[in-house]
Protein backbone atom coordinates (compact mmCIF):
# COMPACT_ATOMS: atom_id res chain seq x y z
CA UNK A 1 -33.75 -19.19 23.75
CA UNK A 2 -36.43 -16.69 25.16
CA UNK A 3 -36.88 -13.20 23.58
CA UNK A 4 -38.84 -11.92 20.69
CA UNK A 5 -38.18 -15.01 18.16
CA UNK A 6 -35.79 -14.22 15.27
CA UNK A 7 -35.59 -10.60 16.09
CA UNK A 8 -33.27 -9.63 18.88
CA UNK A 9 -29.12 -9.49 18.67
CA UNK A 10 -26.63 -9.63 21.00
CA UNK A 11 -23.54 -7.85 20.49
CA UNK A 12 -19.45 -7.77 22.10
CA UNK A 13 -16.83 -5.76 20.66
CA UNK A 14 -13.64 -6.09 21.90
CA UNK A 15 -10.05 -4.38 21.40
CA UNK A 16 -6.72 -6.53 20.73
CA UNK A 17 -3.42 -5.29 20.62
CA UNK A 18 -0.78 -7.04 18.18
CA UNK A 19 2.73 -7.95 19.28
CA UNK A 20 6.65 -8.26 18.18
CA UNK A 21 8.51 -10.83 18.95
CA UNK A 22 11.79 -10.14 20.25
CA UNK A 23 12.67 -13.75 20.52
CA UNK A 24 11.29 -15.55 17.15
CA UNK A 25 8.81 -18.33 16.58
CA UNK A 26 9.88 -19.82 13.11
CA UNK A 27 8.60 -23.75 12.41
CA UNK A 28 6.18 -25.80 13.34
CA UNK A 29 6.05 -29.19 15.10
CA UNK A 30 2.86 -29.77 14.01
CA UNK A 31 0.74 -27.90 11.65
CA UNK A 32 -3.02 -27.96 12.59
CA UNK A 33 -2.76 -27.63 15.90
CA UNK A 34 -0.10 -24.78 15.15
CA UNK A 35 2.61 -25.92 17.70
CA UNK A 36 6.30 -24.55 17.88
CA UNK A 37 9.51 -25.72 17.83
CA UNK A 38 10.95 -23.29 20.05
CA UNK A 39 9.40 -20.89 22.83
CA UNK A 40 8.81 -17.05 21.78
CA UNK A 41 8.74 -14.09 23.83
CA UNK A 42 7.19 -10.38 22.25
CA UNK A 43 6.54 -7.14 23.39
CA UNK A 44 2.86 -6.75 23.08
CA UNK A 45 2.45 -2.80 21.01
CA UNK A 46 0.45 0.15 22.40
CA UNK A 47 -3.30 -0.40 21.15
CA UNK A 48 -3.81 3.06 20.38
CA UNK A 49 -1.73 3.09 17.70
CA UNK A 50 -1.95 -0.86 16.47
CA UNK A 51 -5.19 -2.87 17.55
CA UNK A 52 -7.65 -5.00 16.00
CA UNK A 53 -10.94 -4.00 16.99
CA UNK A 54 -13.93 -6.62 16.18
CA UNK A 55 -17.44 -7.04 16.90
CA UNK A 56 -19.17 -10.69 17.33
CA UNK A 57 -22.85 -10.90 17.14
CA UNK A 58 -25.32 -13.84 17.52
CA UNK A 59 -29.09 -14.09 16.83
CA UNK A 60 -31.13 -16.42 15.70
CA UNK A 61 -32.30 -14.44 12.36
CA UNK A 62 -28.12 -15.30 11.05
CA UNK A 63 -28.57 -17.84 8.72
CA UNK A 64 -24.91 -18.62 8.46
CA UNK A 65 -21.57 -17.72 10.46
CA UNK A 66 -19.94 -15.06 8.22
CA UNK A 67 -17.26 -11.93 8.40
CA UNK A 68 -16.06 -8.77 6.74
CA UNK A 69 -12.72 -7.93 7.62
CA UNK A 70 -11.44 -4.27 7.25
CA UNK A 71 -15.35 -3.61 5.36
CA UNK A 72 -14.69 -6.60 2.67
CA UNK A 73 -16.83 -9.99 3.70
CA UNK A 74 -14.22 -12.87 3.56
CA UNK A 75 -14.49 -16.48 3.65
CA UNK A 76 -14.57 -18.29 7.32
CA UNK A 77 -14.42 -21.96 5.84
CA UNK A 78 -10.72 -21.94 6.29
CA UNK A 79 -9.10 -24.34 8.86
CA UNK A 80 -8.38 -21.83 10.96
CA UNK A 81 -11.33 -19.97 11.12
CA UNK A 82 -12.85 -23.55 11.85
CA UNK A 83 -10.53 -24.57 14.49
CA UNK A 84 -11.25 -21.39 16.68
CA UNK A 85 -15.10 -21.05 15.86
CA UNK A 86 -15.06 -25.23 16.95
CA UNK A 87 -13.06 -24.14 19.80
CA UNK A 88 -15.20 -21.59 21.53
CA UNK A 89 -18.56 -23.16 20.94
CA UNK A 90 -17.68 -26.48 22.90
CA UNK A 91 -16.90 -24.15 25.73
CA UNK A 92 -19.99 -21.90 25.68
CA UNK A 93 -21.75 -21.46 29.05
CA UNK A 94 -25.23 -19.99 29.45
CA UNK A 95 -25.71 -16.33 28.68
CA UNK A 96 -28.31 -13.75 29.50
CA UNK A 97 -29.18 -10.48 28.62
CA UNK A 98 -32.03 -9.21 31.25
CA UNK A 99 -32.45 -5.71 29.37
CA UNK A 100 -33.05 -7.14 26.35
CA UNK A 101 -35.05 -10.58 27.97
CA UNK A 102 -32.21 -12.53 25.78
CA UNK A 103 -31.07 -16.06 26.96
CA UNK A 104 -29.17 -18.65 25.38
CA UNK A 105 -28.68 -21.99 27.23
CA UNK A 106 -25.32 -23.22 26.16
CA UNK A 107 -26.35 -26.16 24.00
CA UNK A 108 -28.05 -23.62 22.25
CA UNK A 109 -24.46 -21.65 20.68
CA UNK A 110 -23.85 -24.71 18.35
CA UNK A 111 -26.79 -24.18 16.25
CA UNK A 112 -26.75 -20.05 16.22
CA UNK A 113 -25.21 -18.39 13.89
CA UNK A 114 -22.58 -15.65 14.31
CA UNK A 115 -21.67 -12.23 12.07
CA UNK A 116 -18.15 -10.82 12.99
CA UNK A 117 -16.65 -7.90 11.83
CA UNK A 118 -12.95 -7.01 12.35
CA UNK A 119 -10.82 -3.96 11.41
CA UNK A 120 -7.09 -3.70 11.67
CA UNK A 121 -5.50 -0.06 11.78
CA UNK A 122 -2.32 -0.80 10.14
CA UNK A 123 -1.49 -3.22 7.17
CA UNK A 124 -2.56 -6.31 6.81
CA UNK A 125 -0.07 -8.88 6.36
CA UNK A 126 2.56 -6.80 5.51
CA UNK A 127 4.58 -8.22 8.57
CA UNK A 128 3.04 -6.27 11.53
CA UNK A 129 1.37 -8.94 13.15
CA UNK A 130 -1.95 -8.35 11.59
CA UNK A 131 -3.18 -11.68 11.50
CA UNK A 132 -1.74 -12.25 15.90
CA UNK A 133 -4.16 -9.28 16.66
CA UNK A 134 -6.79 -10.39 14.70
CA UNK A 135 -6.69 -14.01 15.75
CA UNK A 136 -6.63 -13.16 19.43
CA UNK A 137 -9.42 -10.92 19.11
CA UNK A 138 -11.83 -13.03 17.31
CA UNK A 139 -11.35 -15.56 20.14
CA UNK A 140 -11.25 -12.95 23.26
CA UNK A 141 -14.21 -11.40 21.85
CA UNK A 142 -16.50 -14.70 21.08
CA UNK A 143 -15.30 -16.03 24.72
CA UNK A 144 -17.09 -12.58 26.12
CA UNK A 145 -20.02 -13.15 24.04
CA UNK A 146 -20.19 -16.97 24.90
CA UNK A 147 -19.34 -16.52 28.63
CA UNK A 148 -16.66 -18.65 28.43
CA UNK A 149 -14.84 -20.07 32.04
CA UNK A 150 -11.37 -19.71 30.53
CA UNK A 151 -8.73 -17.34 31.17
CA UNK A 152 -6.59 -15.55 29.05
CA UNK A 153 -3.91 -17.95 29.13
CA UNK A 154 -6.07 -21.16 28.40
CA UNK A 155 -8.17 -18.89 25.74
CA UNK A 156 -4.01 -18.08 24.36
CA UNK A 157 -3.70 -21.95 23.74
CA UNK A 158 -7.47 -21.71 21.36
CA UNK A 159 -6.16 -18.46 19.85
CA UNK A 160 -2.55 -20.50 18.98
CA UNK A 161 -4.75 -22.50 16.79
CA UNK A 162 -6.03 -19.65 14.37
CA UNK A 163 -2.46 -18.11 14.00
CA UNK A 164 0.54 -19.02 15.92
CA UNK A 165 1.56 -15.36 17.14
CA UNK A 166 -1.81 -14.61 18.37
CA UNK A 167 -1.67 -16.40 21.38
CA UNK A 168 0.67 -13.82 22.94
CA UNK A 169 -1.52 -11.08 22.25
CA UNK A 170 -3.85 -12.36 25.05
CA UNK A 171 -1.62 -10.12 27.02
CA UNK A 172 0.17 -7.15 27.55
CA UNK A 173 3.22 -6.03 28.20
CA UNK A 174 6.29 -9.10 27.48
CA UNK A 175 4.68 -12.43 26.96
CA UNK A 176 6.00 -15.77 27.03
CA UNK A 177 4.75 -18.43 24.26
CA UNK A 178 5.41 -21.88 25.77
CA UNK A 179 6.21 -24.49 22.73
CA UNK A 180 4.75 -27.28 25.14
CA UNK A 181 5.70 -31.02 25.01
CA UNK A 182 2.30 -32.66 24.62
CA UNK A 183 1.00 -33.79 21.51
CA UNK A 184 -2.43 -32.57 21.87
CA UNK A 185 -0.96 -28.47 22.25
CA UNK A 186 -2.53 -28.40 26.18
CA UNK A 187 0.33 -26.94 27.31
CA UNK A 188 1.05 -25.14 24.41
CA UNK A 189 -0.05 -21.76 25.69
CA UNK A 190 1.06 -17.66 26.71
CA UNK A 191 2.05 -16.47 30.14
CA UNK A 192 2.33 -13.01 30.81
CA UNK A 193 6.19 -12.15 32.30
CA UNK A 194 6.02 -8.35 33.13
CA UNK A 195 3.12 -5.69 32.38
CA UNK A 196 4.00 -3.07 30.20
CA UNK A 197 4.13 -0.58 33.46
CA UNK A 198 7.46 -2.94 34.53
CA UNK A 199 9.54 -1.06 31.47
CA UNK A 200 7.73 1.56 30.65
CA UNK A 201 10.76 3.90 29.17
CA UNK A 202 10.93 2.01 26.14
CA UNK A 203 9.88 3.15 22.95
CA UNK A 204 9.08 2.08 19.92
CA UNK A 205 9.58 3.12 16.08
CA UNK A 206 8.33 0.94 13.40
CA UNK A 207 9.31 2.12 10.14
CA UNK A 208 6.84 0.70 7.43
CA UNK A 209 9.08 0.07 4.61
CA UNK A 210 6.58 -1.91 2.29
CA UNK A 211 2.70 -1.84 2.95
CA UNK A 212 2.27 -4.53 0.56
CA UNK A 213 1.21 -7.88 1.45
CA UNK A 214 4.71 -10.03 1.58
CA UNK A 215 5.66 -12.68 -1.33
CA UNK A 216 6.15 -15.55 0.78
CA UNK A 217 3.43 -16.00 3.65
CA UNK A 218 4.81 -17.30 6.91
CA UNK A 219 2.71 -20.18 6.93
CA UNK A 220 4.67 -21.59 4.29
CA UNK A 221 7.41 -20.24 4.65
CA UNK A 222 7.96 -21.79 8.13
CA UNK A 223 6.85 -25.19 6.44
CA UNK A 224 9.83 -24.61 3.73
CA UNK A 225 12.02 -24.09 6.48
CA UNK A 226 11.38 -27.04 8.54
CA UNK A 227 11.86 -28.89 5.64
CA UNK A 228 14.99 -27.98 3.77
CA UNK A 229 16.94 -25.41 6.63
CA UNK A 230 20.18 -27.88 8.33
CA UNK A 231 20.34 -24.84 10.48
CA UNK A 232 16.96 -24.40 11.92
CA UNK A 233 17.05 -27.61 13.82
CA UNK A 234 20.57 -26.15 15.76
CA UNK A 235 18.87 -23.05 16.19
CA UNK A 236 15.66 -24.29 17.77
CA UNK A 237 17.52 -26.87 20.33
CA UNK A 238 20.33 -25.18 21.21
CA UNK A 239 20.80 -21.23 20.55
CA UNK A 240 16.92 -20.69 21.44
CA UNK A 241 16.40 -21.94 24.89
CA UNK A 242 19.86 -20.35 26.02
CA UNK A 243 18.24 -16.65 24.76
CA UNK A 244 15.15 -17.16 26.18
CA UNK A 245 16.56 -17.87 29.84
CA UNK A 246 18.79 -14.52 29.46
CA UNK A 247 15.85 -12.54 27.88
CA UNK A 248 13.59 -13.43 30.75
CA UNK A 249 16.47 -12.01 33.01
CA UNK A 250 17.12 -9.06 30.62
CA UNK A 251 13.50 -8.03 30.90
CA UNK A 252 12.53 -8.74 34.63
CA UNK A 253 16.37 -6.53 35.27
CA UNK A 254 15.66 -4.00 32.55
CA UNK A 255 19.21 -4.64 31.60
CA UNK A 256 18.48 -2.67 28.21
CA UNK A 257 22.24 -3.99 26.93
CA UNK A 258 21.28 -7.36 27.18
CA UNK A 259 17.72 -7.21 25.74
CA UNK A 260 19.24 -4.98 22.74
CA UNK A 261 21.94 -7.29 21.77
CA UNK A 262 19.34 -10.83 22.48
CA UNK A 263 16.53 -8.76 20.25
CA UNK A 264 19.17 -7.74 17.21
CA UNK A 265 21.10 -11.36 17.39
CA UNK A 266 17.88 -13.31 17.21
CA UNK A 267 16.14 -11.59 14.61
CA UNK A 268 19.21 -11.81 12.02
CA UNK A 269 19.48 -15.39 13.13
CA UNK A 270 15.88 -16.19 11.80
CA UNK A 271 16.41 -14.71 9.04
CA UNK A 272 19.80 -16.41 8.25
CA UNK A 273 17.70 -19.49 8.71
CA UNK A 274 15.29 -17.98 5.74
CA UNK A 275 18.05 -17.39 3.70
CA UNK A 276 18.88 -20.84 4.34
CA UNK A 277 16.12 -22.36 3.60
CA UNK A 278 15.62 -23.89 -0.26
CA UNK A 279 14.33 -22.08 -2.24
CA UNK A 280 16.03 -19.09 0.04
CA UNK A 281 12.96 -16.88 1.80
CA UNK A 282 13.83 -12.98 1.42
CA UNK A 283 12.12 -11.22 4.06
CA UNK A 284 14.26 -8.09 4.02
CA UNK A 285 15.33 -5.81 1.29
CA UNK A 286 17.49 -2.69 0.97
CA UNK A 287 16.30 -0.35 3.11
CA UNK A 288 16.03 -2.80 5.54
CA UNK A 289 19.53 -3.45 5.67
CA UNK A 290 20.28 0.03 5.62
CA UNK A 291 18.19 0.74 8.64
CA UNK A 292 20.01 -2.05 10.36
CA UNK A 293 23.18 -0.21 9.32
CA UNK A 294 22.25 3.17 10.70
CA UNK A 295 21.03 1.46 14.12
CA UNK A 296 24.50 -0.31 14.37
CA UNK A 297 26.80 2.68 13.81
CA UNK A 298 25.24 4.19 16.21
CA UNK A 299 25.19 2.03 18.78
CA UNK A 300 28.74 1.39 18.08
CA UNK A 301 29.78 4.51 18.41
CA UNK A 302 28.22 5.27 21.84
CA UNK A 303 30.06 2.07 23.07
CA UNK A 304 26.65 0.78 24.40
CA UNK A 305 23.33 -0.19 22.54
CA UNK A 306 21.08 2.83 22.74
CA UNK A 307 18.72 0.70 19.87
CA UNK A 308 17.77 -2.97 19.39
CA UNK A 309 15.90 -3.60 16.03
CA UNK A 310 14.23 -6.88 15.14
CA UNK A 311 11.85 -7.65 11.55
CA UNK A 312 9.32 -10.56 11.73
CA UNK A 313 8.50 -11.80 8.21
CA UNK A 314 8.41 -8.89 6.41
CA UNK A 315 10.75 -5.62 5.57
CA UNK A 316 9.71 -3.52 8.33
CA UNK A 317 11.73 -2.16 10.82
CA UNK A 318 11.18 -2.25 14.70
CA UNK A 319 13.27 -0.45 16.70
CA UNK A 320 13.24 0.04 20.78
CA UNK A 321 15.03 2.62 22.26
CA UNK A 322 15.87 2.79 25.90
CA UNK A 323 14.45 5.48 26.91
CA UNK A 324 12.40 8.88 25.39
CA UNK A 325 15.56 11.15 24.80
CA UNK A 326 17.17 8.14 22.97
CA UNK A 327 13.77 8.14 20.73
CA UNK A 328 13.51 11.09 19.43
CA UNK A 329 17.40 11.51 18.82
CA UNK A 330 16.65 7.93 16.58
CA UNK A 331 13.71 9.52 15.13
CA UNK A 332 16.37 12.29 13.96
CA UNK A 333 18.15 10.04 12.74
CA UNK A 334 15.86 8.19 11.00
CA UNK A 335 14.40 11.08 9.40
CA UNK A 336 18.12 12.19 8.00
CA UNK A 337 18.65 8.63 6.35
CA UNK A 338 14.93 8.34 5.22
CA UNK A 339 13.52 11.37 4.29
CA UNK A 340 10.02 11.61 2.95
CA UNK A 341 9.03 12.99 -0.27
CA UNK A 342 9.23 16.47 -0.24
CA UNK A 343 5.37 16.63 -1.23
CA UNK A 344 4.67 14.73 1.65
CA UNK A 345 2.74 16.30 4.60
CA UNK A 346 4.78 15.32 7.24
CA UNK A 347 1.91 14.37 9.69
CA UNK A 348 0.87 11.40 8.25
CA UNK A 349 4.60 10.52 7.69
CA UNK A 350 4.93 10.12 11.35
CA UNK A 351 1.74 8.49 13.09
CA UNK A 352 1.28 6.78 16.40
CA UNK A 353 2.10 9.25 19.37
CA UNK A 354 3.44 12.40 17.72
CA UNK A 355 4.78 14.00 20.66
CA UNK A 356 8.04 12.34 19.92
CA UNK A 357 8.53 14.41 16.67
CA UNK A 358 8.24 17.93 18.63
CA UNK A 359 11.19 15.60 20.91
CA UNK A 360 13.19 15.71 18.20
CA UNK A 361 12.88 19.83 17.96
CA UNK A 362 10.79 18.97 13.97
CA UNK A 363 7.52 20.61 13.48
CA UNK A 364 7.44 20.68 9.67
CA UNK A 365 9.81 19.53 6.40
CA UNK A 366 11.89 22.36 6.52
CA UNK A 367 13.14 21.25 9.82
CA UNK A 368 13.42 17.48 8.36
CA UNK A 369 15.27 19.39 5.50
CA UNK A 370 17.97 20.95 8.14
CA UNK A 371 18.96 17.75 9.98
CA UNK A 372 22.68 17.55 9.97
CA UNK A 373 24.24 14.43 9.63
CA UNK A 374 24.80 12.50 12.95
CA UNK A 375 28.67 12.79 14.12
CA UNK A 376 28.65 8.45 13.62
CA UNK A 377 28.80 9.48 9.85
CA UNK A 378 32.13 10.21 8.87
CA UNK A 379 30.93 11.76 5.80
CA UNK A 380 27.94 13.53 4.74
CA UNK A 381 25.60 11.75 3.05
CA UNK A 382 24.62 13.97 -0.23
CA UNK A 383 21.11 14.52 -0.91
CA UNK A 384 20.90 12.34 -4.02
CA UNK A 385 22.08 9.69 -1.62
CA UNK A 386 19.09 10.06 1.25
CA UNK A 387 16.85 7.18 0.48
CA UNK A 388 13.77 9.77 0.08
CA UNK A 389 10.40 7.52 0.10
CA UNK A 390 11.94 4.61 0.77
CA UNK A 391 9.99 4.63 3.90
CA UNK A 392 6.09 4.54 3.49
CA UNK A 393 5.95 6.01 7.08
CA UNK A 394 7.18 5.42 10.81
CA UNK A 395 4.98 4.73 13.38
CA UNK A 396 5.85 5.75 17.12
CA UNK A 397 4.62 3.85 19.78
CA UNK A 398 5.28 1.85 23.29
CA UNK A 399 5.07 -1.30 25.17
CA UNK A 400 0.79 -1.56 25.99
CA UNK A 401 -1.55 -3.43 27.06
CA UNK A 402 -3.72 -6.51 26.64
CA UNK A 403 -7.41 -6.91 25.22
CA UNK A 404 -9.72 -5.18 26.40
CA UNK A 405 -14.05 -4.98 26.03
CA UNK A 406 -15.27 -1.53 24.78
CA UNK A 407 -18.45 -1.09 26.13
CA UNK A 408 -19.56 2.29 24.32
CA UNK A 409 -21.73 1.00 21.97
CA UNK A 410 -20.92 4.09 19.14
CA UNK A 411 -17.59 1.79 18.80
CA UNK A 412 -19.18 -1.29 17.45
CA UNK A 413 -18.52 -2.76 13.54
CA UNK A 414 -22.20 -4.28 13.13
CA UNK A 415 -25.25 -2.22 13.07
CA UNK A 416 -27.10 -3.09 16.22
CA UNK A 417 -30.54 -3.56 14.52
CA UNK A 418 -29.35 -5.23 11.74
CA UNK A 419 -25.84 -7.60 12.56
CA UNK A 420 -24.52 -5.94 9.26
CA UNK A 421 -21.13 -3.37 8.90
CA UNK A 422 -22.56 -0.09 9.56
């Protein structure tokens, strides 16, 4: 290590999207090295609207690895932390900075020490994937820093390790999880099946029903499952691989049929499974159910899906439409059944890409107010009926793409001077 001694930092901060799977991962073959009983494939979410962004900085004044997530230090002794961190070093290279006369020979990264700081712009675990993004960029942004050989798909299988999901967000687009078959997780990794340019009509409406951090974590929940569910075994040997092989075709066709009905079948199936585990894992509530409702009378009544839905571990609502015009007749919809509160200013009600609203012909509450009750409902649903704040908000997005290195410094977490949160 050459430089000014104990003075000088180097700095990567990097940009992760998270992802939804539209075929589930639930259960674990094995636990530490995080490996799956079943394959997954997820659509990876636009980054503009949901990313993890984190910054990873070495120097040699650190006196210990530590990291503030969303502006609050938190612990890194956890496993998982440990795994990843354990990970990356043994594959350091030699790095050097010639503007700033920095170099680090690679036997050198196991005895810096490392400040990270990570932000997530949506809720953390309240079942939007927060821990996939934040996972993936941890490791995409320490490989950058580290000069690591790997590519995105072998970096996917060190990512896997810190959180399950967050392997496929080493990509964009619709991404593949492979469960593997060896015991040491090698070939337990992500491939990348179509960019998001491949099916680019799609969009996407989440609808944040709860932003509070869920009851039963997944970790454990998954464990519970394994253990006690006599239907999770059926599911992950013989209804998985079958979906899997027709969602592959579904995408690379854009048959949207096909990928609606794969999407809505799979996610009740998992969680039927949670319901069938003991103790009995309630991911969904109410006005989940009644979103599901909506979605399916509609699609019923246009004789073809116009919507697929699917909920990870947690109450919230995704829904992909087909196409732009099917959107923002949804978001109608939506905003009919789920009204906000009529205090509620109706831009941060609706967040992600707003164009979408003015779609859907609303530019303010009166216009929510207005919305006449789509002809699938027989009968008009009174006011005292409309599920007003049910929803926190509803986030409109699309299919996006991977990680990505932001080089504009003004971005970064840590001060440069210092390694602390600015």
């Amino acid at each position: 290590m050459e430089g000014e001694p104990e003075k000088w930092i180097l700095m990567v901060t990097a940009r992760t999207p998270t992802n939804i799977a539209v075929i589930k991962y639930w259960g674990k073959r094995d636990e530490t090295l995080i490996l799956p009983i079943n394959d997954s494939i997820s659509v990876t979410l636009d980054p503009n609207h949901l990313c993890t962004t984190t910054t990873v900085s070495v120097s040699p004044s650190f006196d210990r690895d530590r990291m503030w997530l969303n502006g609050k230090e938190i612990s890194l002794q956890g496993g998982r932390f440990q795994s990843c961190l354990r990970e990356i070093r043994a594959r350091a290279q030699d790095v050097e900075d010639k503007k700033k006369g920095i170099k680090i020979k690679k036997e050198d990264w196991q005895k810096l020490h490392l400040h990270i700081a990570s932000y997530n712009n949506f809720p953390t675990a309240a079942g939007l994937a927060s821990s996939a993004a934040g996972l993936a960029c941890l490791v995409f942004s320490l490989a950058k820093l580290m000069n690591l050989k790997e590519d995105n798909s072998q970096l996917s299988a060190i990512a896997r390790q810190g959180s399950g999901s967050a392997c496929r967000s080493l990509y964009g687009g619709f991404v593949k999880w492979i469960m593997g078959k060896e015991d040491d997780g090698s070939d337990s990794l992500a491939v990348q099946l179509a960019d998001e340019k491949h099916w680019d009509e799609l969009v996407i409406i989440i609808a944040v029903v709860s932003a509070r951090q869920k009851e039963t974590s997944s970790t454990s929940g998954m464990r519970d499952t394994v253990e006690t569910s006599a239907l999770i075994q059926h599911r992950a040997m013989e209804v998985v691989p079958k979906r899997i092989v027709q969602m592959e075709k579904a995408i690379q066709n854009r048959d949207f049929p096909s990928f609606a009905r794969l999407a809505c079948t799979d996610s009740n199936q998992f969680h039927a499974v949670c319901l069938d585990t003991y103790p009995p894992i309630f991911y969904m509530n109410d006005t989940s159910h009644r979103i599901i409702s909506c979605v399916e009378k509609w699609n019923r009544a246009e004789g073809t899906p116009q919507v697929a839905y699917t909920f990870d571990a947690g109450p919230n609502a995704v829904m992909i439409a087909r196409d732009r015009k099917t959107a923002s007749l949804l978001l109608q919809r939506l905003l009919y059944n789920f009204p906000p509160q009529s205090d509620t200013n109706l831009d941060s009600y609706i967040i992600g890409d707003k164009s979408i609203l003015e779609d859907a012909g609303i530019k303010d509450m009166k216009d929510v107010e207005a919305l006449t009750p789509p002809p699938e409902v027989k009968d008009t649903i009174l006011p005292t009926q409309k599920s007003k704040g049910d929803v926190s908000y509803f986030i409109c997005t699309r299919p996006g793409g991977g990680p990505v290195v932001l080089s504009d410094e003004t971005q970064a977490l840590l001060d440069p001077l210092i390694g602390l949160p600015k």
